[in-house]
Protein backbone atom coordinates (compact mmCIF):
# COMPACT_ATOMS: atom_id res chain seq x y z
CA UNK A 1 208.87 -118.22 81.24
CA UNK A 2 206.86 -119.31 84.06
CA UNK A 3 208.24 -120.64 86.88
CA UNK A 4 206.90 -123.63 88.71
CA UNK A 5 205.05 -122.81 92.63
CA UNK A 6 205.20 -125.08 95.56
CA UNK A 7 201.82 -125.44 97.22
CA UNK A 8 202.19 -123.66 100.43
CA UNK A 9 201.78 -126.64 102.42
CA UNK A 10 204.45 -128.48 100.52
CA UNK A 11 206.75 -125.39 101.33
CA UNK A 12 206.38 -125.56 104.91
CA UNK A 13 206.49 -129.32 105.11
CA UNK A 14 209.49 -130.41 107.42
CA UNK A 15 209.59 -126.50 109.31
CA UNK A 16 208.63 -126.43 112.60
CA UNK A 17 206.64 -123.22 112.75
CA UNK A 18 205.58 -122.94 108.80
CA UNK A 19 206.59 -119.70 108.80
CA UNK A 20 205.12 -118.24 111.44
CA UNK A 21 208.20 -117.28 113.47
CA UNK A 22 208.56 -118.39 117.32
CA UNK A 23 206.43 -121.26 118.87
CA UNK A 24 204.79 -118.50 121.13
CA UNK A 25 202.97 -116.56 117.97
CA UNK A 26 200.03 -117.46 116.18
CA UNK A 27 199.03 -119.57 119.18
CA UNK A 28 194.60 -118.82 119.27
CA UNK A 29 192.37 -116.57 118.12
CA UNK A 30 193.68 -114.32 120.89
CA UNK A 31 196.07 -113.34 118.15
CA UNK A 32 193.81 -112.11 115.82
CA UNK A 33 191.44 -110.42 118.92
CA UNK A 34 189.15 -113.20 119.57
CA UNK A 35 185.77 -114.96 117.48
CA UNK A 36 183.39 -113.70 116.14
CA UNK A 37 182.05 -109.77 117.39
CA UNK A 38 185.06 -110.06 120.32
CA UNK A 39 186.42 -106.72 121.12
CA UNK A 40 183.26 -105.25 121.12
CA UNK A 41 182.55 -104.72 124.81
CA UNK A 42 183.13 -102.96 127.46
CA UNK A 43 187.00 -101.34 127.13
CA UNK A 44 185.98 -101.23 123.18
CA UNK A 45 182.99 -99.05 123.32
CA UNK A 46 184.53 -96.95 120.16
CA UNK A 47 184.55 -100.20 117.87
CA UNK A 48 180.42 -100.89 118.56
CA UNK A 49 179.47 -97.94 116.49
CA UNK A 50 181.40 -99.59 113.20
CA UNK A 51 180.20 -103.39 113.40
CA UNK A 52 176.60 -102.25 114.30
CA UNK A 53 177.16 -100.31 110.96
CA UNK A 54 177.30 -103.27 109.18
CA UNK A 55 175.03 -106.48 108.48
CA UNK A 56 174.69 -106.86 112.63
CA UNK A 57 170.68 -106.32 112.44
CA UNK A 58 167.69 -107.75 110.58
CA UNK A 59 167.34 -110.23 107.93
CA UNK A 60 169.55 -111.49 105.18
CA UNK A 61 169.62 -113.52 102.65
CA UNK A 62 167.63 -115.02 99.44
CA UNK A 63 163.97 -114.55 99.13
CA UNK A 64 162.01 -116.08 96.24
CA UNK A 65 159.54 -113.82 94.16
CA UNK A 66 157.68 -116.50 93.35
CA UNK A 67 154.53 -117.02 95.77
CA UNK A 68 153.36 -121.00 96.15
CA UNK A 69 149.86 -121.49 94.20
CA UNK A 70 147.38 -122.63 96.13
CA UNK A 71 145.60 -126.10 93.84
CA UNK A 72 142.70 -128.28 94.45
CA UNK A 73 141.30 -131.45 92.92
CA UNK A 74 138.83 -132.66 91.80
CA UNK A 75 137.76 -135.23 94.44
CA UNK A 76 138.44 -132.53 96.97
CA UNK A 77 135.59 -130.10 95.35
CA UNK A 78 133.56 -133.18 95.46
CA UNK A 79 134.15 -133.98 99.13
CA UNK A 80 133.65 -130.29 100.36
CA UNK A 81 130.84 -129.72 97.97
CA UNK A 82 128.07 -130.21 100.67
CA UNK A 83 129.46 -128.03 102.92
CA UNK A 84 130.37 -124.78 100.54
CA UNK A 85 126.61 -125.11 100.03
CA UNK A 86 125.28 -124.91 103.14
CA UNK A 87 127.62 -121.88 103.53
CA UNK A 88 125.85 -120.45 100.70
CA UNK A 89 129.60 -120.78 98.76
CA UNK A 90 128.26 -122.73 96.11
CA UNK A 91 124.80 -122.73 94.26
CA UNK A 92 122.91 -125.13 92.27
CA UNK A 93 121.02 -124.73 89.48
CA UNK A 94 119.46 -127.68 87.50
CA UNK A 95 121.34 -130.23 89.15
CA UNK A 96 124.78 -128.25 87.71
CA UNK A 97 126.56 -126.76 90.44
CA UNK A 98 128.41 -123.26 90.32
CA UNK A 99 131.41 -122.85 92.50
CA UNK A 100 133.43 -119.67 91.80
CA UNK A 101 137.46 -121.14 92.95
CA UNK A 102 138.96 -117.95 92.72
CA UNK A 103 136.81 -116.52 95.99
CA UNK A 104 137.85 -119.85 97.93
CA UNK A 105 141.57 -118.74 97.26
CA UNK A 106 142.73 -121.31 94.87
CA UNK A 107 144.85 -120.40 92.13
CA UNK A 108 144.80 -123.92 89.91
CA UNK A 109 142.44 -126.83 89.78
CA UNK A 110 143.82 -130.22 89.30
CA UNK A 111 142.51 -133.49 87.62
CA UNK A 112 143.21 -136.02 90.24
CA UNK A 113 139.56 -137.63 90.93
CA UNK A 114 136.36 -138.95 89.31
CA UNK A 115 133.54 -136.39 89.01
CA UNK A 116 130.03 -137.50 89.20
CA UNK A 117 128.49 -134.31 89.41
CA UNK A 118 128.02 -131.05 86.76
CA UNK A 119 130.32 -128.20 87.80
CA UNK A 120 130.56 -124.88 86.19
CA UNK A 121 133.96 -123.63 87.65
CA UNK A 122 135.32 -120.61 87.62
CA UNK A 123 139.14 -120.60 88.09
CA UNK A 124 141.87 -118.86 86.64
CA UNK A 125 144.15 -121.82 85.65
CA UNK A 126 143.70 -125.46 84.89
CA UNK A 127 145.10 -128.74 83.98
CA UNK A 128 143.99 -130.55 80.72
CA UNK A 129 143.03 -133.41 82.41
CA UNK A 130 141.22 -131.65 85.09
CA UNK A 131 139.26 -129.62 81.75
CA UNK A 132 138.85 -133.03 80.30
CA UNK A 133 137.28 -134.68 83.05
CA UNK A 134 134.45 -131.47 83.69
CA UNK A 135 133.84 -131.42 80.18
CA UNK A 136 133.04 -135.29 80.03
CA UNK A 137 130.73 -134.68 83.28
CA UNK A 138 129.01 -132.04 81.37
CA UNK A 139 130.54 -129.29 82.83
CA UNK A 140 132.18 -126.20 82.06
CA UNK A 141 135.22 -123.93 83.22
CA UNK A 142 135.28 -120.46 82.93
């Protein structure tokens, strides 16, 4: 049969010193040697070797395996259009403009935008509504 447990402040409720024997003990953290890395220094030189041994250097913690993609839209290409060509970026052929995305560092075009231009892209991913709105232009995505 089990037997029913007071919750330890319950127990103590009513005692003076809830357990902990005369008024003088378990005053600060001097009782338990001080916060934190205390009792490290200078008279305990032998205890430095055995908390450097632990995590006392470097970096902890979670890092996510999953890198950020870099995206652009579609009134952004046509904003920086003029200036990829003059940097020789992006070419035109009968007024249909090539622009490889993948060289510029993006990883995924996006549909936000009107397009009133021919693109032939070439980008590894894509929204449908950003595939939508090239192939209405006259455009193509490769």
């Amino acid at each position: 049969m089990t037997t029913n447990r007071l919750k330890k402040k319950v127990k103590y409720r009513g005692s003076k010193t809830h357990g902990c024997g005369s008024m003088k003990k378990r005053r600060g953290a001097g009782h338990r040697g001080g916060r934190g890395a205390a009792g490290s220094g200078k008279r305990g030189d032998a205890k430095k070797p055995s908390i450097w041994k632990g995590k006392y250097f470097g970096k902890y913690g979670f890092t996510s395996r999953f890198k950020a993609v870099k995206t652009i839209n579609l009134k952004e290409i046509e904003i920086k259009l003029p200036i990829w060509i003059k940097k020789g970026l992006a070419k035109e052929n009968k007024d249909v403009f090539e622009i490889d995305l993948n060289n510029l560092s993006y990883g995924k075009l996006l549909g936000n935008g009107t397009l009133t231009k021919k693109l032939k892209l070439k980008i590894n991913s894509f929204s449908k509504k950003a595939e939508e709105k090239i192939k209405k232009a006259g455009g193509e995505l490769m």
